[in-house]
PDB file of N, CA and C in Angstrom:
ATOM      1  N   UNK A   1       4.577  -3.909 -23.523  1.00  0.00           N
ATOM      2  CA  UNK A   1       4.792  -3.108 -22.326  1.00  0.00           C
ATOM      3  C   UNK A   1       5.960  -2.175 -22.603  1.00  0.00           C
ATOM      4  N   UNK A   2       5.789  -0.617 -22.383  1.00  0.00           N
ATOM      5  CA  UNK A   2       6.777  -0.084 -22.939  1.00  0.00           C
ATOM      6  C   UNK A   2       7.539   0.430 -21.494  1.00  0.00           C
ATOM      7  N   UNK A   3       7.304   0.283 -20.056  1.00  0.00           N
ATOM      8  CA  UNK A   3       7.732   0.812 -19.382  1.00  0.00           C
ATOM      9  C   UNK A   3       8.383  -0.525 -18.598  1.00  0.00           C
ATOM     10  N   UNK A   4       9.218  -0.246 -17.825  1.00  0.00           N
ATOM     11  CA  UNK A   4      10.712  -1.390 -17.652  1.00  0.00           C
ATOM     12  C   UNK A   4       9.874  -2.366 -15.997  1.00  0.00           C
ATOM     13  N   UNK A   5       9.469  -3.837 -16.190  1.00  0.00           N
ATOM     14  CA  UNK A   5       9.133  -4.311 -15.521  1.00  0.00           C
ATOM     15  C   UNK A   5       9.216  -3.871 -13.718  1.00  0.00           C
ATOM     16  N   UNK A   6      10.484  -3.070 -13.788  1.00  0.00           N
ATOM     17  CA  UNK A   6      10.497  -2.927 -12.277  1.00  0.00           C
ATOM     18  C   UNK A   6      10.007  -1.730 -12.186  1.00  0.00           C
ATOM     19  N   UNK A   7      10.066  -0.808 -13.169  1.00  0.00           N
ATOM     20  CA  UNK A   7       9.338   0.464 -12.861  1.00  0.00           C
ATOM     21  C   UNK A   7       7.821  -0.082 -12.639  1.00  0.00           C
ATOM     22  N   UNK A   8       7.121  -0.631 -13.772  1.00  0.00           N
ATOM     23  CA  UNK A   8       6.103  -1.259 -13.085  1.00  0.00           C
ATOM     24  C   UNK A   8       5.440  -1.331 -11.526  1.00  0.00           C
ATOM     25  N   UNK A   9       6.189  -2.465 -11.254  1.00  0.00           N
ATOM     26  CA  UNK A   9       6.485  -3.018  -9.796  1.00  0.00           C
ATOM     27  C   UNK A   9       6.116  -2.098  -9.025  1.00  0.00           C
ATOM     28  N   UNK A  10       7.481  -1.157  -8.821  1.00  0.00           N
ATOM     29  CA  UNK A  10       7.412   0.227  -8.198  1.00  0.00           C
ATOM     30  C   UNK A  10       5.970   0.887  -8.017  1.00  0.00           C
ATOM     31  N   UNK A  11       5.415   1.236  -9.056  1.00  0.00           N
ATOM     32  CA  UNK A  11       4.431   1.840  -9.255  1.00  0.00           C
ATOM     33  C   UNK A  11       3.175   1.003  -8.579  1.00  0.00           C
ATOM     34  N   UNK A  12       2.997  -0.133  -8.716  1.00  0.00           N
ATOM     35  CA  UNK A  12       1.693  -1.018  -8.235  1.00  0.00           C
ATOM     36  C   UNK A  12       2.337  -0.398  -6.687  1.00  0.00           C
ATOM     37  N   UNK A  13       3.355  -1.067  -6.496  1.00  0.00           N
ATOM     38  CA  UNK A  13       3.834  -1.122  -4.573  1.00  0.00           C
ATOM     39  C   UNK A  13       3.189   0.320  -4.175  1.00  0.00           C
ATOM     40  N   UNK A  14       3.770   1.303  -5.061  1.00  0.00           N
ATOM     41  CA  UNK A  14       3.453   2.780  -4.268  1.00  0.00           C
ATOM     42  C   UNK A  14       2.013   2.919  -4.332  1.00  0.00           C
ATOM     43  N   UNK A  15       1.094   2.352  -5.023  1.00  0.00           N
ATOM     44  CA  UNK A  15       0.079   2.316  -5.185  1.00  0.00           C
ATOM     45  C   UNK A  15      -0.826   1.726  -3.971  1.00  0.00           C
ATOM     46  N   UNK A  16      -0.328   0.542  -3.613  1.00  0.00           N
ATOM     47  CA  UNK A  16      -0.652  -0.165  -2.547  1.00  0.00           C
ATOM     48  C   UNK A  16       0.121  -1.035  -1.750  1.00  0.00           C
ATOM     49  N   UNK A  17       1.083  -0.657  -0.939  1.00  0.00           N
ATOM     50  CA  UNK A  17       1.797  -1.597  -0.680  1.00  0.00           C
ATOM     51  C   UNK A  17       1.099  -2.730  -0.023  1.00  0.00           C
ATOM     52  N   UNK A  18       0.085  -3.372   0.297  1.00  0.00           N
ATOM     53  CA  UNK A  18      -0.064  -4.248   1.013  1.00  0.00           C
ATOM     54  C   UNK A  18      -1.166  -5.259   0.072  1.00  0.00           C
ATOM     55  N   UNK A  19      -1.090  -4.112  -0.810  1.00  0.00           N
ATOM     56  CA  UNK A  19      -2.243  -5.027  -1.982  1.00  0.00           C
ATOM     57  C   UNK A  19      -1.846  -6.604  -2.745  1.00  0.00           C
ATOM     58  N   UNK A  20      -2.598  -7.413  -2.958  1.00  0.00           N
ATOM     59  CA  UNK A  20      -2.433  -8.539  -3.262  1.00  0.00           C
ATOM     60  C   UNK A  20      -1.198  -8.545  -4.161  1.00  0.00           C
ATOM     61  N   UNK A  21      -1.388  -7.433  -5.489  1.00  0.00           N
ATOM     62  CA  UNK A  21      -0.428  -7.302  -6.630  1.00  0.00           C
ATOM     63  C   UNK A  21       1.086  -7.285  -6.257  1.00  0.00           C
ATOM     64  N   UNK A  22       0.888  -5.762  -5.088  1.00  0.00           N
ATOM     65  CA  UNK A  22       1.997  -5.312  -4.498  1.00  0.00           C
ATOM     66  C   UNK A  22       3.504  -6.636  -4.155  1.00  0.00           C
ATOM     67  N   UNK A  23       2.008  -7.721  -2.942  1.00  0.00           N
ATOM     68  CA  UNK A  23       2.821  -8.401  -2.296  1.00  0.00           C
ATOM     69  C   UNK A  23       2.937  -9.530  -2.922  1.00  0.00           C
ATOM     70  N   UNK A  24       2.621  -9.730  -4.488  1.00  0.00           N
ATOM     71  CA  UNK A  24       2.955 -10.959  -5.408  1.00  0.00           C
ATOM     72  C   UNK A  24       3.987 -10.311  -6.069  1.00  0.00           C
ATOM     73  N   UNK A  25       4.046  -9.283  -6.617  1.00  0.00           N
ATOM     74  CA  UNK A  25       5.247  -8.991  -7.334  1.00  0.00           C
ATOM     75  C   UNK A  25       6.349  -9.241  -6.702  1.00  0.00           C
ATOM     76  N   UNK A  26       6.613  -8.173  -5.591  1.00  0.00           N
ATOM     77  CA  UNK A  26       7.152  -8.227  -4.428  1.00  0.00           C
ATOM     78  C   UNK A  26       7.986  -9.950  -4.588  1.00  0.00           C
ATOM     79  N   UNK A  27       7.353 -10.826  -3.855  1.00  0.00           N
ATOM     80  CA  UNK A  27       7.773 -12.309  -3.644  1.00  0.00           C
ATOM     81  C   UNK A  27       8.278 -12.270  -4.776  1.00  0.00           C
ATOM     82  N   UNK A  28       7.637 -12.172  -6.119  1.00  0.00           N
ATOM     83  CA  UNK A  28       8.572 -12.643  -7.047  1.00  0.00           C
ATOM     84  C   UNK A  28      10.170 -12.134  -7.128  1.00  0.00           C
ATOM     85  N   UNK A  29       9.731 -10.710  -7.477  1.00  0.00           N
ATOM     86  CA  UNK A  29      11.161  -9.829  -7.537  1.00  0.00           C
ATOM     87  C   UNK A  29      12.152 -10.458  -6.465  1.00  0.00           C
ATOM     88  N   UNK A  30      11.965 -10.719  -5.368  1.00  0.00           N
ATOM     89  CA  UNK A  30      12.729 -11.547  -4.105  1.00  0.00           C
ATOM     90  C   UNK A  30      13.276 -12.641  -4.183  1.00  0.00           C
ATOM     91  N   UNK A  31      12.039 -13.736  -5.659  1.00  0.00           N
ATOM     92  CA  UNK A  31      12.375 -15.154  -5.570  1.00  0.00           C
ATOM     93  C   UNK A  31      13.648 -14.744  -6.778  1.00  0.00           C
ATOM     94  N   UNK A  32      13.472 -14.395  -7.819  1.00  0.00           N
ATOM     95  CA  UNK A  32      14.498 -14.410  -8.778  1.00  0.00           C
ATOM     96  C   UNK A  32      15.828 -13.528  -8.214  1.00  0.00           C
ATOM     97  N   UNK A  33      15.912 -12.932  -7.500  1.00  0.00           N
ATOM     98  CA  UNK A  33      17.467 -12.931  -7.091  1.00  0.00           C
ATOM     99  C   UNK A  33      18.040 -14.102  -6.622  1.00  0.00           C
ATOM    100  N   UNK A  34      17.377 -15.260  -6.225  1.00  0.00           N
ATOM    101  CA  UNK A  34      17.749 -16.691  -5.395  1.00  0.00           C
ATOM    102  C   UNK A  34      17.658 -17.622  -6.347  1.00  0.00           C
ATOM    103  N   UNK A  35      19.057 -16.885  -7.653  1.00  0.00           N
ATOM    104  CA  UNK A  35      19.393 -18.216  -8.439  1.00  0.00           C
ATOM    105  C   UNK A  35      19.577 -19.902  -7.636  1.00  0.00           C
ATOM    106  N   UNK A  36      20.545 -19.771  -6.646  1.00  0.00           N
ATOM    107  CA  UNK A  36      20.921 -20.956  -6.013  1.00  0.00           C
ATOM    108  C   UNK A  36      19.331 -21.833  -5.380  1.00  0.00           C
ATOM    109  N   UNK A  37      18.702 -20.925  -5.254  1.00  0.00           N
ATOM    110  CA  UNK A  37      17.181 -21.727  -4.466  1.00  0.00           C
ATOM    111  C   UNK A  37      16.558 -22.459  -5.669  1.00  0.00           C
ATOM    112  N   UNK A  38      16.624 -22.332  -6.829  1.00  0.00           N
ATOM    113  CA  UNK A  38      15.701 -22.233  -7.712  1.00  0.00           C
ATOM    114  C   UNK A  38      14.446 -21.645  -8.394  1.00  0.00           C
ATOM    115  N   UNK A  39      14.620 -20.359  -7.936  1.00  0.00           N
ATOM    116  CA  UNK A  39      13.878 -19.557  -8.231  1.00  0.00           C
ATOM    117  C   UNK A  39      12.431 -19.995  -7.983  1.00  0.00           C
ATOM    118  N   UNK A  40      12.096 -20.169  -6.467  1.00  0.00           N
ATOM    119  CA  UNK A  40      11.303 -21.037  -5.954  1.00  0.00           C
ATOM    120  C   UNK A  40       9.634 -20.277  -6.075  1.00  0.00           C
ATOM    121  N   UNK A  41       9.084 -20.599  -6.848  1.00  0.00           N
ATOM    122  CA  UNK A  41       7.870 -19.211  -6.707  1.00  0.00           C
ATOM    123  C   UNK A  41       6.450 -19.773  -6.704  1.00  0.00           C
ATOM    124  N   UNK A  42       5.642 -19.612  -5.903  1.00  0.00           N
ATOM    125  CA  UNK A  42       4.164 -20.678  -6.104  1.00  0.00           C
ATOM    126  C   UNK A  42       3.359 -19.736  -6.900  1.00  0.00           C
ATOM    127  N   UNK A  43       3.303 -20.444  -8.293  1.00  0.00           N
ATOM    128  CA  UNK A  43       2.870 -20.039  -9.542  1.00  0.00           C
ATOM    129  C   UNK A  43       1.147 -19.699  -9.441  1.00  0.00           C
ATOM    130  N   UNK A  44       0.219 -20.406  -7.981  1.00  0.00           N
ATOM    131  CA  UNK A  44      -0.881 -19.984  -8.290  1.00  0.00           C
ATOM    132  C   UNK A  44      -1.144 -18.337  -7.509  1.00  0.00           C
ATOM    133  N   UNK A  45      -0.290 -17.806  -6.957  1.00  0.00           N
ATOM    134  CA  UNK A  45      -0.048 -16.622  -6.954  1.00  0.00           C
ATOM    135  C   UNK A  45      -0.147 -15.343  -8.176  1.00  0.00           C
ATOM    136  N   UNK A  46      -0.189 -16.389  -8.726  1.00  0.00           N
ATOM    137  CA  UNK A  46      -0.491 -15.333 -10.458  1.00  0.00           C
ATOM    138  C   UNK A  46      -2.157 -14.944 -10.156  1.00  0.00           C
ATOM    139  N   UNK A  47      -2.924 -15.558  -9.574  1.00  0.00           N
ATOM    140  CA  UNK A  47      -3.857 -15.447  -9.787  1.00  0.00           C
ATOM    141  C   UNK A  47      -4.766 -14.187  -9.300  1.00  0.00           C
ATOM    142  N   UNK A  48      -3.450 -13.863  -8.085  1.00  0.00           N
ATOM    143  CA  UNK A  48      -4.059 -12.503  -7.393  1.00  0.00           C
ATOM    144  C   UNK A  48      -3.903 -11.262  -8.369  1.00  0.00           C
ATOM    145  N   UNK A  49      -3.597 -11.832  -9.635  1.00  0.00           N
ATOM    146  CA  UNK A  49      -2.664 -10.391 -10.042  1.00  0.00           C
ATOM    147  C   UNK A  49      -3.931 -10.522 -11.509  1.00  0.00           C
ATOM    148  N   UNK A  50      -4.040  -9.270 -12.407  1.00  0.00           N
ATOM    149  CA  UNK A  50      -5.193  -9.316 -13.321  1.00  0.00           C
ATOM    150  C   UNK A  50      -4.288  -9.557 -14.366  1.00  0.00           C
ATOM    151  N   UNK A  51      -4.777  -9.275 -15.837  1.00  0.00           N
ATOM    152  CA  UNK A  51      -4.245  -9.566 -16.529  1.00  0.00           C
ATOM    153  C   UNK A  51      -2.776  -8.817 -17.218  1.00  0.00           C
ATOM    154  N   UNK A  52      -2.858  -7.486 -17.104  1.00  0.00           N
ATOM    155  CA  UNK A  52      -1.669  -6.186 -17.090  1.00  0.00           C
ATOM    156  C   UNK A  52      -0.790  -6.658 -16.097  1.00  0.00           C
ATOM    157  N   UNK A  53      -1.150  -7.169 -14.920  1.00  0.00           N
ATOM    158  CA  UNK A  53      -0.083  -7.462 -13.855  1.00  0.00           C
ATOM    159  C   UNK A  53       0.585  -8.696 -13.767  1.00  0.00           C
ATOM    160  N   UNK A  54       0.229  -9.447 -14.571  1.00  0.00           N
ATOM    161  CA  UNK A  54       0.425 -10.994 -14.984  1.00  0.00           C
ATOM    162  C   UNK A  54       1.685 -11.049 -16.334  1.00  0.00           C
ATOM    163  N   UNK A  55       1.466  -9.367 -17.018  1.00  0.00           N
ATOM    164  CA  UNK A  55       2.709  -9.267 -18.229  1.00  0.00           C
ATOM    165  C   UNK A  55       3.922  -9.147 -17.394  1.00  0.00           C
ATOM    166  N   UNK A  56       3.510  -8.090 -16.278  1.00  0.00           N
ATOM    167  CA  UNK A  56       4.406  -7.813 -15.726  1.00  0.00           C
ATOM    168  C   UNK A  56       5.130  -8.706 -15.230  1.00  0.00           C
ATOM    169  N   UNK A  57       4.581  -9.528 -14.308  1.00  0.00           N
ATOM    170  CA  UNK A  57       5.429 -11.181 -14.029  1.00  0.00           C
ATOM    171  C   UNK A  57       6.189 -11.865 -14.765  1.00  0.00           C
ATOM    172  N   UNK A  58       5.181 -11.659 -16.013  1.00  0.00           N
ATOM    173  CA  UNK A  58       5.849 -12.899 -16.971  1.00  0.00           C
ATOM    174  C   UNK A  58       7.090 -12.179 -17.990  1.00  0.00           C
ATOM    175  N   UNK A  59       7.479 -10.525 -17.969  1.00  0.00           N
ATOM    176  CA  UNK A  59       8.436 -10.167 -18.652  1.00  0.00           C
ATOM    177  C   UNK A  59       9.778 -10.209 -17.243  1.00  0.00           C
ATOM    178  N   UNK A  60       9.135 -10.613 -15.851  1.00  0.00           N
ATOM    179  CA  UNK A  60      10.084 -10.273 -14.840  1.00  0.00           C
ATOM    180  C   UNK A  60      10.839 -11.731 -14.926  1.00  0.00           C
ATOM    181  N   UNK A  61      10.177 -12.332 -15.194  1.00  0.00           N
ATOM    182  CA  UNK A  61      10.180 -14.074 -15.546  1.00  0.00           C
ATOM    183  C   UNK A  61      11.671 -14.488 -16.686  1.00  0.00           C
ATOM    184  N   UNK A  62      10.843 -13.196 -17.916  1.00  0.00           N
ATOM    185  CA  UNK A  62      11.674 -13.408 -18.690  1.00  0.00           C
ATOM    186  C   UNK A  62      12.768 -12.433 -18.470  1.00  0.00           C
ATOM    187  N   UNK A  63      12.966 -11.442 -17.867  1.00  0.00           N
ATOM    188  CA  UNK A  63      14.249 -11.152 -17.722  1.00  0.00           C
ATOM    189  C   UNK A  63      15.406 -11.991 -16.828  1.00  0.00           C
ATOM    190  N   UNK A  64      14.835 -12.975 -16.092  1.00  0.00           N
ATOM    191  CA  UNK A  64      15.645 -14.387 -15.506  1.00  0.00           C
ATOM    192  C   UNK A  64      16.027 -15.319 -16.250  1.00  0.00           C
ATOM    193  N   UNK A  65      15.197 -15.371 -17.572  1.00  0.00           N
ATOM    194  CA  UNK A  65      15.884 -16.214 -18.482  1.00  0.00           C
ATOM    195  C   UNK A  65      16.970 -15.664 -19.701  1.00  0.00           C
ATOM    196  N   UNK A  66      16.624 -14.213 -19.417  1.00  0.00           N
ATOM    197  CA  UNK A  66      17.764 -13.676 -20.333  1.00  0.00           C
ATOM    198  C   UNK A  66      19.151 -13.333 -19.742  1.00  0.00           C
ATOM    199  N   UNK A  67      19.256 -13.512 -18.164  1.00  0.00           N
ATOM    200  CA  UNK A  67      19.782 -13.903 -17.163  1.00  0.00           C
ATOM    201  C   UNK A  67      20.095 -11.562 -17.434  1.00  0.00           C
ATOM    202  N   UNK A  68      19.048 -11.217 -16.746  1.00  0.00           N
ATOM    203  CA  UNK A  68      19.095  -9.917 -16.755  1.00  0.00           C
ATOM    204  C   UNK A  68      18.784  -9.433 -15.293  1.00  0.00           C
ATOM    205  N   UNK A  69      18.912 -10.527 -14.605  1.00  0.00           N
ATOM    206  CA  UNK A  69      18.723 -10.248 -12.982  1.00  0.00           C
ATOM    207  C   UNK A  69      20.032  -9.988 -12.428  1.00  0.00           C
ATOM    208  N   UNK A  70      19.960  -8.857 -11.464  1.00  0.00           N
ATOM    209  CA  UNK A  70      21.092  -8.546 -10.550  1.00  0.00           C
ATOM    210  C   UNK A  70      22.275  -7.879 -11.690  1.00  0.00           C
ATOM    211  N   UNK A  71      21.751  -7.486 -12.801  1.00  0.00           N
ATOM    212  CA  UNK A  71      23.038  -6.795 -13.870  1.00  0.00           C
ATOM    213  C   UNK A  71      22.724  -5.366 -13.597  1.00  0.00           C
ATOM    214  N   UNK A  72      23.585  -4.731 -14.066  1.00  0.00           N
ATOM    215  CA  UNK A  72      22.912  -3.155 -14.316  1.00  0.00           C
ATOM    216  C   UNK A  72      22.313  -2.480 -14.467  1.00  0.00           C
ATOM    217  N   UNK A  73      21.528  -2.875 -15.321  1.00  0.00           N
ATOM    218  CA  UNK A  73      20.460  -2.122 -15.448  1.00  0.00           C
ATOM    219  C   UNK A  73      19.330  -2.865 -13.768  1.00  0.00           C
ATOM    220  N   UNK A  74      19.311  -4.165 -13.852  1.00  0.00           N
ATOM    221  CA  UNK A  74      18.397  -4.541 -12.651  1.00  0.00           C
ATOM    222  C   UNK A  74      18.715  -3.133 -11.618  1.00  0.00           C
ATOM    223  N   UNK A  75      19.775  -3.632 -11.445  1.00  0.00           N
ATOM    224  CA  UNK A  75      20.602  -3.069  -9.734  1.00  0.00           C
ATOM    225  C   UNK A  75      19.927  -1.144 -10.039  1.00  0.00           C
ATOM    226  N   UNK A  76      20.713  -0.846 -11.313  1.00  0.00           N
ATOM    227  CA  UNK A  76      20.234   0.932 -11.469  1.00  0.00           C
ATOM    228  C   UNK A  76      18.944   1.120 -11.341  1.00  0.00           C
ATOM    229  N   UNK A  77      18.013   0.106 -11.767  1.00  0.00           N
ATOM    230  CA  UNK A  77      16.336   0.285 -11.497  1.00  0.00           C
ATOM    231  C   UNK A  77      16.185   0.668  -9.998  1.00  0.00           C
ATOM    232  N   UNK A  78      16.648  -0.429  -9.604  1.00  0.00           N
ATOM    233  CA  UNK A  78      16.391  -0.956  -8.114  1.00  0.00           C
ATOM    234  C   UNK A  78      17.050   1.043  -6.831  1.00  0.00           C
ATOM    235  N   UNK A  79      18.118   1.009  -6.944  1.00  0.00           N
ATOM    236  CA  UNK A  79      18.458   2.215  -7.092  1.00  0.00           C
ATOM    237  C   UNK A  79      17.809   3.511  -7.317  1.00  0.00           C
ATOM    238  N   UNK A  80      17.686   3.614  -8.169  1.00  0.00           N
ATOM    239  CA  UNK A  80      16.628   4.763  -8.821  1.00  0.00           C
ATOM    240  C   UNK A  80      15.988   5.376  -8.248  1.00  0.00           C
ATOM    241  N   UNK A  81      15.160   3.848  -8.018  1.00  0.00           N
ATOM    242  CA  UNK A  81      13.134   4.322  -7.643  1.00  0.00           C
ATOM    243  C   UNK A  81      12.852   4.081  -6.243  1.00  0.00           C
ATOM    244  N   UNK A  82      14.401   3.627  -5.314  1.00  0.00           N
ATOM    245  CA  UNK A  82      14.373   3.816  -3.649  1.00  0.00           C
ATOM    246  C   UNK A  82      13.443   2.753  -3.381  1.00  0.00           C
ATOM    247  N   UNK A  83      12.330   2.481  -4.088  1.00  0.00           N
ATOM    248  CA  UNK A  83      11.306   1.629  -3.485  1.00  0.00           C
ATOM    249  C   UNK A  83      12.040   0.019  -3.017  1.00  0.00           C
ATOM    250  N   UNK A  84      12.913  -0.267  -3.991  1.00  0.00           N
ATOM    251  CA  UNK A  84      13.854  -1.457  -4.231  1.00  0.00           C
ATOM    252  C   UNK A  84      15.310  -0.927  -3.525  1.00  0.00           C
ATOM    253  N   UNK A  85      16.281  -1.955  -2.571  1.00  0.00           N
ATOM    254  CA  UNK A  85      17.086  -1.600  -2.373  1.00  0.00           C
ATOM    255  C   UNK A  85      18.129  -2.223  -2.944  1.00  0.00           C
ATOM    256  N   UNK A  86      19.242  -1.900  -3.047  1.00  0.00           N
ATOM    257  CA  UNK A  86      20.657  -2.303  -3.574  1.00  0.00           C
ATOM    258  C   UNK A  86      21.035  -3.520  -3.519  1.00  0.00           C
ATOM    259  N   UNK A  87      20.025  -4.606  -2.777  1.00  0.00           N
ATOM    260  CA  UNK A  87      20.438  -5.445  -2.839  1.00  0.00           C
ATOM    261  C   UNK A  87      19.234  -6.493  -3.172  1.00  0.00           C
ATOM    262  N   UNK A  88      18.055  -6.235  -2.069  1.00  0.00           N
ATOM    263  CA  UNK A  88      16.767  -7.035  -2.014  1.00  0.00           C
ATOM    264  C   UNK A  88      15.866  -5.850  -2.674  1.00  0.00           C
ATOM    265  N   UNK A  89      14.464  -5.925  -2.673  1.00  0.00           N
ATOM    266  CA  UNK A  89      13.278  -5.457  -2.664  1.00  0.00           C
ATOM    267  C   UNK A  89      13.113  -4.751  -1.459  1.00  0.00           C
ATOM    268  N   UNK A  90      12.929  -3.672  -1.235  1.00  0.00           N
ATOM    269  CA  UNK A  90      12.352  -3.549   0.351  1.00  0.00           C
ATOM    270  C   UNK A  90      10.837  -3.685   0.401  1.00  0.00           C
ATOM    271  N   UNK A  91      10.744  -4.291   1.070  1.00  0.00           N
ATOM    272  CA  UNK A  91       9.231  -5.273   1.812  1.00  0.00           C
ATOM    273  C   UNK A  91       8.412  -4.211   1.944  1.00  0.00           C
ATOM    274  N   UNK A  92       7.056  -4.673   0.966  1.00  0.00           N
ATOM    275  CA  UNK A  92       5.806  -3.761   1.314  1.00  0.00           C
ATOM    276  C   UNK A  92       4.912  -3.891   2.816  1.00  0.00           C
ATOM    277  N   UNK A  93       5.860  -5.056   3.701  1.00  0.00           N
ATOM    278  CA  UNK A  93       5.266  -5.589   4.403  1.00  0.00           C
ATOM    279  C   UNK A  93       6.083  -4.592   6.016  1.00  0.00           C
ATOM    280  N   UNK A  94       7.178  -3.835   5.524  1.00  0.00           N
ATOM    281  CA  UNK A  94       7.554  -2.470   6.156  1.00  0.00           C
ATOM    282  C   UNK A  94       7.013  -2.121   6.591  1.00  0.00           C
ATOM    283  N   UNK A  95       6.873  -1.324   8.264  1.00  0.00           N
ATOM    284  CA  UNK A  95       6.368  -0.070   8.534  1.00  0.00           C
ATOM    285  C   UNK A  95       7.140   1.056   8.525  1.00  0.00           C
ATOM    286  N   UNK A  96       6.618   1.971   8.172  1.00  0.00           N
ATOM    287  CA  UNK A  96       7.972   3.354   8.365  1.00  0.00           C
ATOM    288  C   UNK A  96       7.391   4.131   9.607  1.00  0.00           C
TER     289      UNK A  96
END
């Protein structure tokens, strides 16, 4: 995958925010900021997602184990692309 897991993200959400993918990524991106919870995530949720959207999980996965959540580059993604806010995800589940 040469493009940065949350750009990803971004891109499915703007695509569909309410779509299965959207609102699995979504939860995830949400669960891994909640080191203290345990990064609580119901894994058969993978299933809504195909196989391209399943890398995406699993490199978002691994940027929690490279403990690359909530650092700089996370936060500047998040930033960036507006879709994500400064602190949480903003919810595809939004109305504007």
């Amino acid at each position: 995958m040469t493009t940065h897991p949350l750009d990803a993200v971004i891109e499915i959400i703007e695509q569909g925010p309410h779509s299965a993918p959207a609102l699995t990524l979504y939860a995830l991106i949400s669960t891994l900021e909640f080191k203290s919870q345990g990064y609580l995530f119901k894994l058969d949720k993978l299933k809504d997602l195909n196989a391209e959207q399943r890398q995406i999980a699993y490199a978002l996965m691994e940027m929690m184990v490279d403990e690359q959540i909530d650092n700089e580059q996370w936060e500047a993604a998040k930033i960036q692309n507006g879709c994500l806010s400064s602190r949480r995800v903003s919810s595809p589940y939004q109305t504007r």
